[in-house]
C-alpha atoms as a PDB file:
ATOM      1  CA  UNK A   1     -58.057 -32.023 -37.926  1.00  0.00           C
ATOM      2  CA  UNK A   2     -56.539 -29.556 -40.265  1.00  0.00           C
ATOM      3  CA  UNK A   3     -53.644 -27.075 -39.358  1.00  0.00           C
ATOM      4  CA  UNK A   4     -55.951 -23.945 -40.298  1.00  0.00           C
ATOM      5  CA  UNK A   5     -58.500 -25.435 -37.691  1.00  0.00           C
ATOM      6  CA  UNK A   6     -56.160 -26.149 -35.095  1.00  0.00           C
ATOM      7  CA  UNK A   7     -54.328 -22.558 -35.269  1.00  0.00           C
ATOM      8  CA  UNK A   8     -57.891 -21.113 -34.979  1.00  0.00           C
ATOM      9  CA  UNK A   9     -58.143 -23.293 -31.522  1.00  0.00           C
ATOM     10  CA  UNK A  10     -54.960 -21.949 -30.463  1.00  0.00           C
ATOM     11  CA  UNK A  11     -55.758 -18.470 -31.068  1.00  0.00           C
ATOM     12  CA  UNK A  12     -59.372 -19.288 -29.068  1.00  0.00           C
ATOM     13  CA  UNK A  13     -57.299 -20.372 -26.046  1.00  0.00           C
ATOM     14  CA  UNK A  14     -54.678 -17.868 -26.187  1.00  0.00           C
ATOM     15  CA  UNK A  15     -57.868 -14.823 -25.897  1.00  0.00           C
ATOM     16  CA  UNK A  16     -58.470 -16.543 -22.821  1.00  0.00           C
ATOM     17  CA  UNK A  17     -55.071 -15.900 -21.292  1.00  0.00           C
ATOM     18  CA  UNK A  18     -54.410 -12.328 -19.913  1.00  0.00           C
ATOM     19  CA  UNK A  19     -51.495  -9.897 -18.584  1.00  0.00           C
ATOM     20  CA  UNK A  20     -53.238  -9.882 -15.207  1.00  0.00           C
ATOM     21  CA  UNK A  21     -51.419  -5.882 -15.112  1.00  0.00           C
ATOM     22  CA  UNK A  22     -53.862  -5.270 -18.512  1.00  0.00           C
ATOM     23  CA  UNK A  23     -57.469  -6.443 -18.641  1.00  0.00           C
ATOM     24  CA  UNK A  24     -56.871  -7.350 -22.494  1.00  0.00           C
ATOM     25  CA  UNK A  25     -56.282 -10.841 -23.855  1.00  0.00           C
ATOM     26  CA  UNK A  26     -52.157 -11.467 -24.658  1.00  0.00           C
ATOM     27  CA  UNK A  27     -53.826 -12.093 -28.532  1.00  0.00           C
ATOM     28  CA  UNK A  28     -55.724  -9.036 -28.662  1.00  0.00           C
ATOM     29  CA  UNK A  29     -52.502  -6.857 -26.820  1.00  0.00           C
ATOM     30  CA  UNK A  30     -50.067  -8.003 -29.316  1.00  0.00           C
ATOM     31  CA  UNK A  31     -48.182 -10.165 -27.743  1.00  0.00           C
ATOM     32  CA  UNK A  32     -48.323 -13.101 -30.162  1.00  0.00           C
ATOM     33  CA  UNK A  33     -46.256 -12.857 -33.547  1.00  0.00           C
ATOM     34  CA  UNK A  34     -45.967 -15.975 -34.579  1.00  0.00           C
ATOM     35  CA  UNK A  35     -47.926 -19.413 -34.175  1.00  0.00           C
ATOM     36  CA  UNK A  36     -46.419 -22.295 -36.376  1.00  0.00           C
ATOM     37  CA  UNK A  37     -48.492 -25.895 -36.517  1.00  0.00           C
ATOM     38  CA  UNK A  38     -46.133 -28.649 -37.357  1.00  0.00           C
ATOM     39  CA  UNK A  39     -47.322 -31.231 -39.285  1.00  0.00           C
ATOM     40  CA  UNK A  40     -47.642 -33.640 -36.107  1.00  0.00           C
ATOM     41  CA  UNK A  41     -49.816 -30.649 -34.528  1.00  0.00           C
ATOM     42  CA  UNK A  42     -46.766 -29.584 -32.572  1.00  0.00           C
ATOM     43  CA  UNK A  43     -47.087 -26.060 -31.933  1.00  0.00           C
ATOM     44  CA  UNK A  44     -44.403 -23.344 -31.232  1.00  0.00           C
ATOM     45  CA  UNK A  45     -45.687 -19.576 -30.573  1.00  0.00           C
ATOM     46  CA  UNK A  46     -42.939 -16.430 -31.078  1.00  0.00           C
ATOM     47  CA  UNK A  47     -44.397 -13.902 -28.307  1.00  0.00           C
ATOM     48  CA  UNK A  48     -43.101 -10.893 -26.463  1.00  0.00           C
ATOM     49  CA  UNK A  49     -43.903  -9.531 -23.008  1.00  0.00           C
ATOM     50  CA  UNK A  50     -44.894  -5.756 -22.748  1.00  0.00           C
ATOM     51  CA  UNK A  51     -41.354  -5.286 -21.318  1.00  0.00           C
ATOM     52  CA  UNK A  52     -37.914  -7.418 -20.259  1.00  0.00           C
ATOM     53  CA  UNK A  53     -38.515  -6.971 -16.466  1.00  0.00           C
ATOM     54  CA  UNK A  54     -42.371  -8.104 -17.237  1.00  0.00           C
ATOM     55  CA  UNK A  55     -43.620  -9.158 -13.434  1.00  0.00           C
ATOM     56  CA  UNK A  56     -44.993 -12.428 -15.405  1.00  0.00           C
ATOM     57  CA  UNK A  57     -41.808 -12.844 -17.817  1.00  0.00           C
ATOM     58  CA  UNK A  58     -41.178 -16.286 -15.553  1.00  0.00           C
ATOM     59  CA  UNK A  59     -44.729 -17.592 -15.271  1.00  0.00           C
ATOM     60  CA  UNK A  60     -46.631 -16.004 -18.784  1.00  0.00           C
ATOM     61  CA  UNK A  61     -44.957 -18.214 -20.921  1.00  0.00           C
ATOM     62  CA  UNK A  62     -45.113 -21.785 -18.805  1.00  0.00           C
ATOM     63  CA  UNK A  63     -48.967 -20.960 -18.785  1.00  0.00           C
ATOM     64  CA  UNK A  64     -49.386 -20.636 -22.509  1.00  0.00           C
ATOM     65  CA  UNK A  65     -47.526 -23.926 -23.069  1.00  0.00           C
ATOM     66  CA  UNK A  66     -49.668 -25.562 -21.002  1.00  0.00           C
ATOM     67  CA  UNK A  67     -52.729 -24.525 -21.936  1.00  0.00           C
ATOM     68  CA  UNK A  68     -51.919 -25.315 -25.679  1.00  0.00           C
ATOM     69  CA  UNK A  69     -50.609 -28.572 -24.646  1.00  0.00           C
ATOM     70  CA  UNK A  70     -53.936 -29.143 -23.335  1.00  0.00           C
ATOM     71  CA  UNK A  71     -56.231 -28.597 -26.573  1.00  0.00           C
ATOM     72  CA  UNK A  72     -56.991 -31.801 -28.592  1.00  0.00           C
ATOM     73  CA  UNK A  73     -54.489 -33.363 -30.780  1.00  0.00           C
ATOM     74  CA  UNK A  74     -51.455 -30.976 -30.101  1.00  0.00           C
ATOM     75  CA  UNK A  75     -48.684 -33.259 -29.467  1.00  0.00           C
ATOM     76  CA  UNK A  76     -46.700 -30.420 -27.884  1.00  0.00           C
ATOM     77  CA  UNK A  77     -46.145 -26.610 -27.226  1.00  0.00           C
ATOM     78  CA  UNK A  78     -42.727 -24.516 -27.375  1.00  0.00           C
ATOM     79  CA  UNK A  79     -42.946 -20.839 -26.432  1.00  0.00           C
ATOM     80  CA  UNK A  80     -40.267 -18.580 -27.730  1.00  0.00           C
ATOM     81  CA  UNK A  81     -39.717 -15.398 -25.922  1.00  0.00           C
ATOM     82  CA  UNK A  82     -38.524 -12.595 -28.186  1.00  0.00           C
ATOM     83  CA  UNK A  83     -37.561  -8.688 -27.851  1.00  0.00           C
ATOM     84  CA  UNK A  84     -37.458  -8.221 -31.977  1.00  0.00           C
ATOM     85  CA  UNK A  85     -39.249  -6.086 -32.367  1.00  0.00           C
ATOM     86  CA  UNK A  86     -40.055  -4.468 -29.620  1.00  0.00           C
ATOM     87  CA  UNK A  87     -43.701  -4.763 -28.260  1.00  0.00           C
ATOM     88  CA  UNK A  88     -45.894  -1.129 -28.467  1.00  0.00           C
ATOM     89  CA  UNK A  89     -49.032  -0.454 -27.856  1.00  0.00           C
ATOM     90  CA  UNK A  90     -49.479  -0.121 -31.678  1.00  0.00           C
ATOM     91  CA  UNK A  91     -48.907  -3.950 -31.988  1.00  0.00           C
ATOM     92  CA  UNK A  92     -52.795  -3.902 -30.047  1.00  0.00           C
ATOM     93  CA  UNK A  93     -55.767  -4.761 -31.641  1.00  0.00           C
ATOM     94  CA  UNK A  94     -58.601  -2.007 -31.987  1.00  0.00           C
ATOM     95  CA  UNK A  95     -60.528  -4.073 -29.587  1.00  0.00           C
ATOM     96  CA  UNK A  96     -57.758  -3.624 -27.116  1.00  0.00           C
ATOM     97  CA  UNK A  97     -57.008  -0.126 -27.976  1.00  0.00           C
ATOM     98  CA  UNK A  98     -60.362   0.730 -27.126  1.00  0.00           C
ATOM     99  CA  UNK A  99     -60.710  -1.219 -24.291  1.00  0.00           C
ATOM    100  CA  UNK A 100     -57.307   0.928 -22.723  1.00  0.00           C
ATOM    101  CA  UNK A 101     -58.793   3.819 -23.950  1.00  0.00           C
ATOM    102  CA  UNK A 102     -56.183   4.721 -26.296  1.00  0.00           C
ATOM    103  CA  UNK A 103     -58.863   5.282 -29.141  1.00  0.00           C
END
């Protein structure tokens, strides 16, 4: 499998994981800045919450690492919680935006 493929299969399982306060996708609200694919398909995603004292801050990030783990041929999953910068609700796809009704 190649990198470019396997980052598309992340991104496919991440749409499926949501902010259960926010019927949008954490893909699709931002959340995600950074996905890197290691060479031995070991994955580490930079992400945000929509705030510090986030009600899911302790059990959003566990759940993306193990649903990555669990897609074919990653060898592992590191999450790494940021605050730089700051999420917004400009950092939301259209798709979102218009799903929150902020278009």
């Amino acid at each position: 499998m190649e990198k470019e493929a396997l980052t598309q299969e992340v991104i496919n399982v991440l749409k499926t994981i949501y902010d259960p306060e926010i019927p949008v996708d954490i893909y699709e609200l931002g959340l995600i800045y950074q996905i890197d694919v290691k060479e031995d398909f070991a994955v580490t995603i930079s992400m945000t919450l929509t705030s510090p004292s986030c009600p899911v801050a302790e059990t959003l990030p566990p759940e993306v690492e193990e649903k990555i783990k669990g897609i074919e041929h990653v060898t592992d999953c590191k999450v790494v919680i940021t605050w730089d910068p700051p999420w917004d609700k400009s950092m939301m796809s259209e798709a979102a935006q218009l799903e929150l009704g902020f278009l």
